[in-house]
Protein backbone atom coordinates (compact mmCIF):
# COMPACT_ATOMS: atom_id res chain seq x y z
CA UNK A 1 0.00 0.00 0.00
CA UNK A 2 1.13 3.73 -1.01
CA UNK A 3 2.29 5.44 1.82
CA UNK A 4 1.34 9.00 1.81
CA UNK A 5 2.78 12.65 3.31
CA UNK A 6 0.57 15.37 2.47
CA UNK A 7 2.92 18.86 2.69
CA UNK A 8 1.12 22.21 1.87
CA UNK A 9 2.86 25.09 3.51
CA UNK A 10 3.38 28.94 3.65
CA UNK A 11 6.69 28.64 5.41
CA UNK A 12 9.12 26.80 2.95
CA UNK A 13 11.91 26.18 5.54
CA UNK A 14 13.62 23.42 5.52
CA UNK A 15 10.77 21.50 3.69
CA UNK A 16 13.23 20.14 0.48
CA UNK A 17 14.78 18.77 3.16
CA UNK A 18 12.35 17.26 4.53
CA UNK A 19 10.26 15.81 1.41
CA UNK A 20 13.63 14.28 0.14
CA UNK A 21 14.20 12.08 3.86
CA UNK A 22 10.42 11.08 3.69
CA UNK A 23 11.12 10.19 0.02
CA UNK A 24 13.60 8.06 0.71
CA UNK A 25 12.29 6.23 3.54
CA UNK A 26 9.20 4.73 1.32
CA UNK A 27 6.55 8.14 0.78
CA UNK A 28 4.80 9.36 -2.39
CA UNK A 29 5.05 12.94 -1.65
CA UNK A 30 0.93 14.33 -2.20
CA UNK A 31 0.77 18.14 -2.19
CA UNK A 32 -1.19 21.84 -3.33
CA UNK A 33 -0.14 23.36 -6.36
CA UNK A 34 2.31 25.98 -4.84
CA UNK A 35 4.00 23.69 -3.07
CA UNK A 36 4.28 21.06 -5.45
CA UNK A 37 6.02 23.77 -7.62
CA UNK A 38 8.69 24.03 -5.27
CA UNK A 39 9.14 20.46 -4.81
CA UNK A 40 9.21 18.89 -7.87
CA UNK A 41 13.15 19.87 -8.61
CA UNK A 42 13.74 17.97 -5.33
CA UNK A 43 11.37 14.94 -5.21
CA UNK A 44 11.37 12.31 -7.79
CA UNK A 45 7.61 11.48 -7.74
CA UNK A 46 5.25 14.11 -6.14
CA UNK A 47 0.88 13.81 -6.51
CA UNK A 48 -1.13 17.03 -6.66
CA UNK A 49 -3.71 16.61 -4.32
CA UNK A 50 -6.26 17.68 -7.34
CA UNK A 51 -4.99 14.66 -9.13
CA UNK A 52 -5.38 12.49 -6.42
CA UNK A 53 -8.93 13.79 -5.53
CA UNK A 54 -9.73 14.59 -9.58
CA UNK A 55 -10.92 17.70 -8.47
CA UNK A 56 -9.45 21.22 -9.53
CA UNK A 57 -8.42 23.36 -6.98
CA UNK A 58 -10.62 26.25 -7.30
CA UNK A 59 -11.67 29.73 -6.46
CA UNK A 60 -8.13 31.05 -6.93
CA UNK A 61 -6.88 28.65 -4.21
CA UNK A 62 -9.64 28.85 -1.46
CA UNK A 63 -10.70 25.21 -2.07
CA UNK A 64 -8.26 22.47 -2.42
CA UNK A 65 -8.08 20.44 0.14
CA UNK A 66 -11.05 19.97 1.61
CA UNK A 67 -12.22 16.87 -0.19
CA UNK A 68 -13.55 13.82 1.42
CA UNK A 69 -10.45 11.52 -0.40
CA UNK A 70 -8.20 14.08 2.05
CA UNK A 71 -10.06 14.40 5.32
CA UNK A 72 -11.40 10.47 5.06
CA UNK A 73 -7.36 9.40 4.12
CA UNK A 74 -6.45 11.62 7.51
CA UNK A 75 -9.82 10.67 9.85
CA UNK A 76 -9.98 7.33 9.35
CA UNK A 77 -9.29 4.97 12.41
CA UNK A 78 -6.39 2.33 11.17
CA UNK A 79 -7.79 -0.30 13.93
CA UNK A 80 -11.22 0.23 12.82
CA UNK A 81 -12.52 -2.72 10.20
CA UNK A 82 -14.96 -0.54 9.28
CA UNK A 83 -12.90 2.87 8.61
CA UNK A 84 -10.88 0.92 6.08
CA UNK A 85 -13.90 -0.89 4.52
CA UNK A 86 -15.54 2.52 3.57
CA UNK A 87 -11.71 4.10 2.14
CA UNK A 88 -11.64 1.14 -0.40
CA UNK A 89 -15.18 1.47 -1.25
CA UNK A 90 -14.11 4.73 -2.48
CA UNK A 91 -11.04 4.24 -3.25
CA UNK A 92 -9.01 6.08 -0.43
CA UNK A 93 -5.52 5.25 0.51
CA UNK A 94 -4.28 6.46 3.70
CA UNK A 95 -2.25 9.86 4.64
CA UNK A 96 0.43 9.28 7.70
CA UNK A 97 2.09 12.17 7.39
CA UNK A 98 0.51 15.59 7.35
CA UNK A 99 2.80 18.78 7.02
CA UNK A 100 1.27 22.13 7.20
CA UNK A 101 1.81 25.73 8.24
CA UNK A 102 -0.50 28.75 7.67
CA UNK A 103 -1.18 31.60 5.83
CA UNK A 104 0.84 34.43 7.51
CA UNK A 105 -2.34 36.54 8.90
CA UNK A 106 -0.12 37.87 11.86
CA UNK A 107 2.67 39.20 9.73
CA UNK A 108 0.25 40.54 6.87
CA UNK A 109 -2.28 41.31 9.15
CA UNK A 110 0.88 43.87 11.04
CA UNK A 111 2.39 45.22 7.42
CA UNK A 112 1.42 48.59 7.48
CA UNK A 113 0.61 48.66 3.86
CA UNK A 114 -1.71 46.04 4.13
CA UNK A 115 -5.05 46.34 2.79
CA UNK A 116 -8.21 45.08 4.48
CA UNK A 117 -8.46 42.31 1.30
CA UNK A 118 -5.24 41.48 1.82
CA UNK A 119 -5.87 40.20 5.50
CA UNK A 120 -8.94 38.78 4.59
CA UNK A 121 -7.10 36.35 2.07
CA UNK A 122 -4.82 35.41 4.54
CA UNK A 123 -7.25 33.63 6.04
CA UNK A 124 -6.14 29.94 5.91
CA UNK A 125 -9.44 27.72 5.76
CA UNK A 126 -8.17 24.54 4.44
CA UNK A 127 -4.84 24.12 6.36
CA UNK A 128 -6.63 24.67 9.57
CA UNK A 129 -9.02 21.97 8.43
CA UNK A 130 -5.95 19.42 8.24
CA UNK A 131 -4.09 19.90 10.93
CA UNK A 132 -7.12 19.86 13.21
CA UNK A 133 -7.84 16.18 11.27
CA UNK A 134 -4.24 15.16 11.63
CA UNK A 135 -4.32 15.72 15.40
CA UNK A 136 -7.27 14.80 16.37
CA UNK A 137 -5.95 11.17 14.47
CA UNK A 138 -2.09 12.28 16.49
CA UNK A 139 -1.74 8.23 17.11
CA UNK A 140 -1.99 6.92 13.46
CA UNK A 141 -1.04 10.50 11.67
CA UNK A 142 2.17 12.33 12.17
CA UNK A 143 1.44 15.92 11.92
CA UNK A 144 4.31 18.42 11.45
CA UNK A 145 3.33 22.61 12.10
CA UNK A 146 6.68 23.34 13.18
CA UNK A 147 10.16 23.48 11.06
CA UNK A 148 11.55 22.85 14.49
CA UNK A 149 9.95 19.62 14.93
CA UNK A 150 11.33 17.86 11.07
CA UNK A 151 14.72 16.78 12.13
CA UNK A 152 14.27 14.91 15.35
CA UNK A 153 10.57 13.31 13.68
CA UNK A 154 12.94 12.09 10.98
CA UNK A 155 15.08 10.37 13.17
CA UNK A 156 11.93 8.60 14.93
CA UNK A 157 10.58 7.53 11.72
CA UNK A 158 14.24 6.29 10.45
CA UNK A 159 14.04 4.01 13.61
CA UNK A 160 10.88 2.60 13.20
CA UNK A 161 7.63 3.63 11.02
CA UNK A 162 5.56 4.34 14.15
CA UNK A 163 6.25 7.44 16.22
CA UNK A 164 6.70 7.17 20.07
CA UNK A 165 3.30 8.18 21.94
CA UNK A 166 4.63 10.91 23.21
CA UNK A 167 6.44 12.70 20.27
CA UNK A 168 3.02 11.71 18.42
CA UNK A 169 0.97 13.86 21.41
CA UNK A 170 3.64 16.40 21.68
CA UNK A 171 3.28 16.95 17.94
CA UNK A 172 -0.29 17.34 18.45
CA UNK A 173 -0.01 19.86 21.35
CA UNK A 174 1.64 22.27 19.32
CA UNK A 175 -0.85 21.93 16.49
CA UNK A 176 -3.88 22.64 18.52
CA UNK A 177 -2.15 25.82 20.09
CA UNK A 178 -1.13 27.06 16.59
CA UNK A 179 -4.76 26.75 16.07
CA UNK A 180 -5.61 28.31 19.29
CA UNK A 181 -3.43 31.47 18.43
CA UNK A 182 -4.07 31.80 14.88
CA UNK A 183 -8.09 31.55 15.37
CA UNK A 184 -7.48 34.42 18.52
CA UNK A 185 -5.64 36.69 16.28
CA UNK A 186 -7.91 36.88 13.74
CA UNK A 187 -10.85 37.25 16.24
CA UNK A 188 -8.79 40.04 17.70
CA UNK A 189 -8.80 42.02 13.99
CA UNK A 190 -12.47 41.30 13.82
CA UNK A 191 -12.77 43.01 17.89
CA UNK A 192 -10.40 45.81 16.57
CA UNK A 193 -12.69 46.16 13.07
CA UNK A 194 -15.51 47.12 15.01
CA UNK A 195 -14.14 49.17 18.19
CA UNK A 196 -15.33 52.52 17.29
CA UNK A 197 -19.33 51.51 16.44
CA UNK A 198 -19.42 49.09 19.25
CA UNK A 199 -20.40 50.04 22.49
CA UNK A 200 -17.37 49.88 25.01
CA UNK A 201 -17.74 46.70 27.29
CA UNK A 202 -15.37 44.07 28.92
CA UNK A 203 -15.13 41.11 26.38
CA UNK A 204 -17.09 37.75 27.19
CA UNK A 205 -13.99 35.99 26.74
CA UNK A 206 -10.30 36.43 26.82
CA UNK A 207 -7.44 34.65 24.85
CA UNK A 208 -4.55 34.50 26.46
CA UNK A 209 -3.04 32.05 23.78
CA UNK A 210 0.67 33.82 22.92
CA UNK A 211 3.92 32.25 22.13
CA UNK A 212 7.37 32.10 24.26
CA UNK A 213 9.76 34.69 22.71
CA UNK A 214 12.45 33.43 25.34
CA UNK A 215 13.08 31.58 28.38
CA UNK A 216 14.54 33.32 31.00
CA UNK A 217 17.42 32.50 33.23
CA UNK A 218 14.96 32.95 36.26
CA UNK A 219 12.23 34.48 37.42
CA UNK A 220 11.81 37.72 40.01
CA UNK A 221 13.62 35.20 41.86
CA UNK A 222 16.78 32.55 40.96
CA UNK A 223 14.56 29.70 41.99
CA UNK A 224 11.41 30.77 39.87
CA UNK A 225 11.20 29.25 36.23
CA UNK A 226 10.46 32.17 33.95
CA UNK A 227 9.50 32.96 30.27
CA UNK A 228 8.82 36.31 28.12
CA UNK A 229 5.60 35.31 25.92
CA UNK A 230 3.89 37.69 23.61
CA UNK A 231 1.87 37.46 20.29
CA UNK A 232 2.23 41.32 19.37
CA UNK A 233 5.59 43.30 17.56
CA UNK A 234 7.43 44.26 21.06
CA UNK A 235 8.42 47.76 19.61
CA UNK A 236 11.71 47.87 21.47
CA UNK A 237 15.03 45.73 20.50
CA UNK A 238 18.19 45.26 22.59
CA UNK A 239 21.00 46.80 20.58
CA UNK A 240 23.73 46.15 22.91
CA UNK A 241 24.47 43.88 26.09
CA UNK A 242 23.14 40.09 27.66
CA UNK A 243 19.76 38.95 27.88
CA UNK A 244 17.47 40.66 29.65
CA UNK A 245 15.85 38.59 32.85
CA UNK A 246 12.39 38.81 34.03
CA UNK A 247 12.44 41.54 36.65
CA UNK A 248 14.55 43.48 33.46
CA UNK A 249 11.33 43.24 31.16
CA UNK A 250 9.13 44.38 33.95
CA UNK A 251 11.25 47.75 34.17
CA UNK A 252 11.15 48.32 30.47
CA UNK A 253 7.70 48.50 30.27
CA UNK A 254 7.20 50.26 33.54
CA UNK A 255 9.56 52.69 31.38
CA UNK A 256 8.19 53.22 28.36
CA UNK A 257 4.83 53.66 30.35
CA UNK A 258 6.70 56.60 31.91
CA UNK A 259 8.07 58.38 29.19
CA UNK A 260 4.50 58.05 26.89
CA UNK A 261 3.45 60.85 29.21
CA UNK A 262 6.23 63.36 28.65
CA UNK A 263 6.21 65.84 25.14
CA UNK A 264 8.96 68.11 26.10
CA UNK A 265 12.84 66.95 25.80
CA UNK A 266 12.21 64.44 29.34
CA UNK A 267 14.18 61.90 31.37
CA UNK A 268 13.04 59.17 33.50
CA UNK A 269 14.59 57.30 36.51
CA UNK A 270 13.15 54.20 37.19
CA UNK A 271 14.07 51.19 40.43
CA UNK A 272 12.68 48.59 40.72
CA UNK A 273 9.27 49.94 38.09
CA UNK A 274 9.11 53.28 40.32
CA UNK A 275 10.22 56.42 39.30
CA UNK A 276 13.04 57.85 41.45
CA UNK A 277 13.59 61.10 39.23
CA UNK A 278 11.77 62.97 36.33
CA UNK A 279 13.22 65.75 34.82
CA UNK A 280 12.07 68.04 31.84
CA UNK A 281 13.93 70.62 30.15
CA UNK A 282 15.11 72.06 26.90
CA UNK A 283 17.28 69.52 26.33
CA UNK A 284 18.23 65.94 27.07
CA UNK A 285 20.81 67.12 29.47
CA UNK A 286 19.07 69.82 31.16
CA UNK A 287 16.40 66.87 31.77
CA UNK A 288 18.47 64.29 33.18
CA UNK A 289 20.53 66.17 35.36
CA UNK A 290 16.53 67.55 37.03
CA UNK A 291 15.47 63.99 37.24
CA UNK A 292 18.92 62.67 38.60
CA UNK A 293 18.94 65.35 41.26
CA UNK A 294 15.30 64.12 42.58
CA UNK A 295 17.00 61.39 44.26
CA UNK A 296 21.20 60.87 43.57
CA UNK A 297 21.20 57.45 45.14
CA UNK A 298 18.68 55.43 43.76
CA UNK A 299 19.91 55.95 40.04
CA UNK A 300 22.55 53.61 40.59
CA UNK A 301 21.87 50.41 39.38
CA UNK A 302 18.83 51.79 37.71
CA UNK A 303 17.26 52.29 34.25
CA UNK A 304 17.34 55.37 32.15
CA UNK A 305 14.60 56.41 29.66
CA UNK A 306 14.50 59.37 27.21
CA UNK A 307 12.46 60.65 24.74
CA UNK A 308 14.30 62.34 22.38
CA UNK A 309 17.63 60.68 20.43
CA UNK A 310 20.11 59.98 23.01
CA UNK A 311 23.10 62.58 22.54
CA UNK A 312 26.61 63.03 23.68
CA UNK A 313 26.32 65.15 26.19
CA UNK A 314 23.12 63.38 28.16
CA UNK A 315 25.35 59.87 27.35
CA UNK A 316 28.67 61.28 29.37
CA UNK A 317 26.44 62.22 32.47
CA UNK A 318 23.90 59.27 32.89
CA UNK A 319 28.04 57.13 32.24
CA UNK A 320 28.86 58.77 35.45
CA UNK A 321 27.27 55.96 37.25
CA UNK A 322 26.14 52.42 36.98
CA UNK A 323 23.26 52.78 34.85
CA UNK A 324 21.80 48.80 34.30
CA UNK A 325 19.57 49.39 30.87
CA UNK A 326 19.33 53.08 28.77
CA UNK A 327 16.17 53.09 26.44
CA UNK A 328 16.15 55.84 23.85
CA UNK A 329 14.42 56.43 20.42
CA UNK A 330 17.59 56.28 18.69
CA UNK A 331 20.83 56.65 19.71
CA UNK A 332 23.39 59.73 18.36
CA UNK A 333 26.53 58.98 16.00
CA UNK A 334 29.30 58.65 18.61
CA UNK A 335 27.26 57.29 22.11
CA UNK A 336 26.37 53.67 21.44
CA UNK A 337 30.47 53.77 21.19
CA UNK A 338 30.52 55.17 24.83
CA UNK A 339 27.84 53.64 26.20
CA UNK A 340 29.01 49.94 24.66
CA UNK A 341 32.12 49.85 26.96
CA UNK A 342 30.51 48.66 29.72
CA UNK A 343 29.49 45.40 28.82
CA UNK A 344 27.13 44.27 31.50
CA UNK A 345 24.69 47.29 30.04
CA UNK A 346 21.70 47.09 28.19
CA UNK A 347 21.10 49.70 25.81
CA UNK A 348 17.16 49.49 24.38
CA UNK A 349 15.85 51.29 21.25
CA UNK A 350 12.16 51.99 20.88
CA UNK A 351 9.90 52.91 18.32
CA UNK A 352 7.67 56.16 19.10
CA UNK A 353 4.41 54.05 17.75
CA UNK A 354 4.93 52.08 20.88
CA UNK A 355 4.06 54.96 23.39
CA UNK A 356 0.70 55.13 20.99
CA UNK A 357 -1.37 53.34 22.92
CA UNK A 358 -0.94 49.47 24.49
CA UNK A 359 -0.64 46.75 22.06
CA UNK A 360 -2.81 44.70 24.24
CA UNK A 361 -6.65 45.77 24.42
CA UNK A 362 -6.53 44.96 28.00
CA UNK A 363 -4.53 44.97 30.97
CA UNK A 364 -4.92 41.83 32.65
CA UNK A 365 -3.38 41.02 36.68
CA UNK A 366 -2.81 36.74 37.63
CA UNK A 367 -4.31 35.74 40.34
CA UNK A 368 -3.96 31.87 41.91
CA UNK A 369 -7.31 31.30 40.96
CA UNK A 370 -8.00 33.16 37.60
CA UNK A 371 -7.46 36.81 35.77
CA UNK A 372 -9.03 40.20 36.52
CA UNK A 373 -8.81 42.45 33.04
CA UNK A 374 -9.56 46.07 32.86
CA UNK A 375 -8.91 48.83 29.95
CA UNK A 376 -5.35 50.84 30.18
CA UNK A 377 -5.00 53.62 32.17
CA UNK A 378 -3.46 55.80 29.90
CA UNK A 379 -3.82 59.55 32.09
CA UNK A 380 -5.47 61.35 28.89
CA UNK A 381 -8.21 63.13 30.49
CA UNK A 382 -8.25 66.94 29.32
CA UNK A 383 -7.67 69.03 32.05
CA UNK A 384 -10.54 71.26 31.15
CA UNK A 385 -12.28 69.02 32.92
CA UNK A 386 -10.42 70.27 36.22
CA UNK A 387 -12.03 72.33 38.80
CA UNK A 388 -9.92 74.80 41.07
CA UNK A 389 -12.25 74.28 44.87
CA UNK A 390 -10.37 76.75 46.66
CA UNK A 391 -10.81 80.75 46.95
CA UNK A 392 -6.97 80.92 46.10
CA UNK A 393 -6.51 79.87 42.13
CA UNK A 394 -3.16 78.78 41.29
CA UNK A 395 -0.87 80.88 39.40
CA UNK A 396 0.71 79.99 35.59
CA UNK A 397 3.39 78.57 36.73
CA UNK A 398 2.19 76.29 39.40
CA UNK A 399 -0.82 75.02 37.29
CA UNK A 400 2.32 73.99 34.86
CA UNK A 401 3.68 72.16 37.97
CA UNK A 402 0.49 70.53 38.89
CA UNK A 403 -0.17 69.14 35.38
CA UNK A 404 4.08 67.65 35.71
CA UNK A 405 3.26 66.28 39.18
CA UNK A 406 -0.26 64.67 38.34
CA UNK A 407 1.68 62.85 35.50
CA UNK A 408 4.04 62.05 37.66
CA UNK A 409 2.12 60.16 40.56
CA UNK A 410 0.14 58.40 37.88
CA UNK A 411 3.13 56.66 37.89
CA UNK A 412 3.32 55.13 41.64
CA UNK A 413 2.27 52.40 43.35
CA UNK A 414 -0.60 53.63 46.35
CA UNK A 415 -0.66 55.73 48.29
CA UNK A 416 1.60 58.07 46.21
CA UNK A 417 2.41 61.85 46.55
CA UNK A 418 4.50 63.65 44.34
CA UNK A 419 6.27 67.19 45.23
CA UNK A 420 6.83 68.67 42.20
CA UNK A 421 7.46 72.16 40.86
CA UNK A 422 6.89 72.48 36.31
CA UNK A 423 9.73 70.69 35.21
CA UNK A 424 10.96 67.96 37.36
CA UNK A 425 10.03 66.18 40.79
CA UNK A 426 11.21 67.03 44.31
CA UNK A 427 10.28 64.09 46.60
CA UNK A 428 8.09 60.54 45.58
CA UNK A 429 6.06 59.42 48.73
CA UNK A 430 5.19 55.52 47.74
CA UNK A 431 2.95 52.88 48.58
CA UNK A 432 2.36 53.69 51.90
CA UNK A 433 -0.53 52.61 54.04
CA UNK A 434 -1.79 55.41 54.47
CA UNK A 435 -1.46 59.08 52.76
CA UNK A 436 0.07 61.35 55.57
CA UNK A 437 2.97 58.76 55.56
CA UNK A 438 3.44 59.09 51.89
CA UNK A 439 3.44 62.38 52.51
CA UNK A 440 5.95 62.51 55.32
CA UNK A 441 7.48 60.07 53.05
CA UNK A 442 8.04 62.40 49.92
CA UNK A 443 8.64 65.45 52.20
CA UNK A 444 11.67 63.66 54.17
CA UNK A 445 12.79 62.08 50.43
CA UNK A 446 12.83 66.15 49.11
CA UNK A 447 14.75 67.48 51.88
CA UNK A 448 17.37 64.53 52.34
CA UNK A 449 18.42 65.70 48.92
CA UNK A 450 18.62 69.62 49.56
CA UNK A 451 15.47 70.22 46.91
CA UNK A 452 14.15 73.60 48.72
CA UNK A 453 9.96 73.10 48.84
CA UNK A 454 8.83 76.88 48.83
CA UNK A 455 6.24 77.57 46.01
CA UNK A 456 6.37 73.46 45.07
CA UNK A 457 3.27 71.72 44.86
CA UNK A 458 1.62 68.32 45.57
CA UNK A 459 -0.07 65.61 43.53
CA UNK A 460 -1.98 63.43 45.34
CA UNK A 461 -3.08 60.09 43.35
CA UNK A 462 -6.31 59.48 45.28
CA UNK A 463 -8.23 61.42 47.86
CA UNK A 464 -7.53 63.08 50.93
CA UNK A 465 -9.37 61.83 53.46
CA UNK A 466 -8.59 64.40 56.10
CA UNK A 467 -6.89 67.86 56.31
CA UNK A 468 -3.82 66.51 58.35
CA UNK A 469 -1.46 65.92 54.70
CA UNK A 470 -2.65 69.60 54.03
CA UNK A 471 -1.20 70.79 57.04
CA UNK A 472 1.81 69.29 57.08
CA UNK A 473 2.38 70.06 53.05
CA UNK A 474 1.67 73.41 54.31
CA UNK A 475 4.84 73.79 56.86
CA UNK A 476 7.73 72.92 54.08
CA UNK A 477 6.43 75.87 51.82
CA UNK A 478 4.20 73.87 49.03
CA UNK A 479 1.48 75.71 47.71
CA UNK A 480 -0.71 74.06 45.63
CA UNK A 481 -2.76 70.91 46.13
CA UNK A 482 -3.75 68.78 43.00
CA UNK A 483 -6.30 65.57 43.82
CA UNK A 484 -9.23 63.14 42.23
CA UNK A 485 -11.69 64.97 44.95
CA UNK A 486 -14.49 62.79 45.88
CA UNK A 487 -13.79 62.28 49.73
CA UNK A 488 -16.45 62.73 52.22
CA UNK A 489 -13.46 64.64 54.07
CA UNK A 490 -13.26 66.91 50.52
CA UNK A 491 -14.92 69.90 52.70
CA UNK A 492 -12.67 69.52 55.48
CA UNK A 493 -9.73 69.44 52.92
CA UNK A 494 -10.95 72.82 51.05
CA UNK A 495 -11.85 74.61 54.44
CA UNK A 496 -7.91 73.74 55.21
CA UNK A 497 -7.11 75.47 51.70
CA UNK A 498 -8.87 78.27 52.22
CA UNK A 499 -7.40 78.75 55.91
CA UNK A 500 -4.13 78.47 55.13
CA UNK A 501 -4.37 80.48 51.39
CA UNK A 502 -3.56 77.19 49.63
CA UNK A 503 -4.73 76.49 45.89
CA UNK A 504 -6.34 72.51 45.26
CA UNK A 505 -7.61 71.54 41.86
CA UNK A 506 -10.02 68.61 41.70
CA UNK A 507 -9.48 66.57 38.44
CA UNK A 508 -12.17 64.04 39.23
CA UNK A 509 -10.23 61.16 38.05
CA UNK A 510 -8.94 58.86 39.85
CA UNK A 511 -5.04 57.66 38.65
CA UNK A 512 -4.69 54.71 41.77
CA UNK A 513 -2.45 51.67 41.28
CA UNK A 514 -3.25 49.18 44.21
């Protein structure tokens, strides 16, 4: 009896290879039209699958291989009498090898020039259809998705024609999650198709199907097993130093949430994915040496992020210390040079698209038992929206430095307070219990590192319940008060304002991060 391997794929590597080895071990190579084109200067006998089904492919391609002498040649149970009565009825032989990868929706569906037909087309239908067939049949049918996967399945069949149970169900694994993520992508470009007309709800389902970009040497921890995973275009590549761990990847995109927020020339000083200095300024320098001043001992060992092309100048200063990873737009003629020398850096390049908007529709949190989702926070209200409470209204300049700070404690972890004046921050109060500590917190922080509080201000991410952070905000010299509002102590707070000639905006949103 003909043995048969069916190979139809998008992703020609290493498949001449492949069709030759199965050749020689005993197959009649069956495959689609494409395919067979590219085959037949390497295989001495190769079957189109319309000649084996006498049935055109048709419909430029979109039906081909869904034919009942295919699917009933894949389906059919080997042990079952019956199976192999009805194949020679109708004149069936039997498929045992099955090797298919898709249409490339992701990478057209990402291609900035592609069109909407485009995407469509790159819908696969009928390879879908086969691999589901092949692995649903895993212990009678080999079936191959993976390039990865032909050289060591070679070697099993070279030993003996039947596959070991588990290469045969690891093979089948991988198919059914290339199906998993392939389906969720393109439901995703459907969900994306029809954002604006439909109204804004939390999904009935969520697909968390993505593949592992790397394993990691360890986790948050040495003895945690760890792995990056993702199914979107990062936006960021490492142009210089080793692989990045886990707890690396976490302050990269703690990062590049930062610096999204910033339009003016800014820098940002992140430990352990909390800022410990922002600066803004005319220039790149100016900027970093505001945001290093904020706090000059938690820099070191810390991570650098700009948002303008890294120059010279700003390169020397941030080289002053150990700085772990620098992420920058682009990088100036001259400064990956400088910054290369020390080779236990990272040095990160990012595309501006990435600061867009999350590639992810959702952010989603892990807990032992299941996932909460929600949408991004991304701190765009328009501060028209704001509403100065107090008698006192605050003046240009420290409006200017309530719209930097209220970036800025967007940023922490709750309870947060920021001191800030326009163009850089003064003291970080974080993730306290409760808010007059993160106060006292960010007011000790500011004046262990000489920053001078008169005419400052303070951002407060949620609510003040009662008047006491006023008060003491009030004896260092700050004068304005920015806050969400919305306490039942909110009268209390303003009363303070007004006694103590203090200006307090309400923005009535809320920027917590529990």
């Amino acid at each position: 009896m003909t043995k048969y391997a069916l190979i139809s794929v998008s992703d020609k590597s290493g498949i001449e290879t492949l069709a030759m080895e199965l050749e020689a071990l005993g197959y009649t190579i069956v495959s689609t039209s494409r395919t067979a084109k590219h085959l037949k200067q390497f295989c001495h006998s190769l079957v189109q699958v319309s000649d084996l089904t006498g049935f055109p492919e048709i419909l430029d391609g979109r039906v081909k291989t869904l034919h009942p002498k295919i699917h009933g040649a894949i389906l059919a149970d080997r042990s079952n009498s019956a199976h192999l009565s009805t194949l020679a009825a109708h004149q069936i032989g039997l498929i045992d090898i099955v090797v298919v990868n898709l249409y490339p929706f992701h990478a057209v569906r990402h291609e900035q020039t592609s069109t909407h037909r485009e995407i469509i087309e790159n819908i696969d239908i009928g390879g879908p259809s086969l691999i589901r067939a092949a692995a649903k049949n895993y212990s009678q049918v080999t079936v191959l998705t993976d390039p990865k996967d032909y050289t060591p399945t070679l070697e099993h069949l070279k030993q003996s024609s039947e596959l070991p149970e588990c290469w045969s169900a690891y093979l089948a694994q991988k198919a059914f999650a290339l199906l998993s993520r392939y389906d969720a992508e393109i439901a995703d470009y459907f969900e994306q198709l029809g954002a604006e007309t439909q109204e804004k709800e939390v999904p009935p389902h969520i697909d968390l199907s993505c593949s592992l970009l790397s394993t990691l040497r360890y986790g948050e921890n040495p003895h945690q097993k760890a792995g990056f995973y993702s199914d979107k275009r990062q936006g960021w590549e490492v142009v210089h130093g080793k692989e990045l761990s886990f707890n690396n990847i976490l302050d990269i995109d703690a990062s590049l949430r930062a610096i999204r927020l910033f339009s003016e020339p800014t820098v940002v000083i992140i430990k352990h994915c909390n800022p410990c200095g922002i600066g803004s300024g005319p220039s790149l320098a100016e900027a970093y040496k505001k945001a290093f001043a904020t706090d000059t001992v938690a820099p070191f060992g810390g991570i650098v992020v700009v948002n303008r092309s890294l120059d010279l100048e700003t390169a020397v200063m941030i080289n002053r210390i150990f700085t772990e990873i620098i992420i920058a737009p682009n990088y100036e003629p001259g400064v990956l040079e400088v910054l290369q020398k020390k080779k236990s850096r990272r040095l990160i390049r990012y595309s501006q698209s990435l600061l867009e908007k999350p590639a992810n529709p959702l952010e989603i949190k892990t807990l032992t038992w299941g996932y909460l989702a929600q949408d991004w926070d991304l701190v765009n209200e328009g501060i028209e929206n704001w509403q100065v409470v107090t008698q006192k209204q605050p003046t240009q300049e420290e409006f200017k430095a309530l719209v930097f700070g209220w970036k800025a404690v967007s940023l922490l972890k709750s309870n947060a307070i920021v001191l800030a004046r326009a163009d850089r921050v003064l003291g970080f109060g974080i993730g306290q219990t409760s808010r007059i500590d993160s106060t006292a917190l960010a007011i000790w922080k500011a004046k262990k590192y000489g920053h001078d509080l008169t005419g400052s201000v303070c951002a407060s991410d949620g609510f003040f319940p009662y008047r006491d952070s006023i008060d003491e905000v009030y004896q260092h010299g700050i004068r304005a008060l920015i806050q969400p509002g919305g306490s039942k102590g909110d009268e209390e707070c303003i009363q303070a304002c007004n006694e103590l000639d203090l200006a307090m905006v309400f923005t009535g949103v809320r920027h917590f991060r529990h």
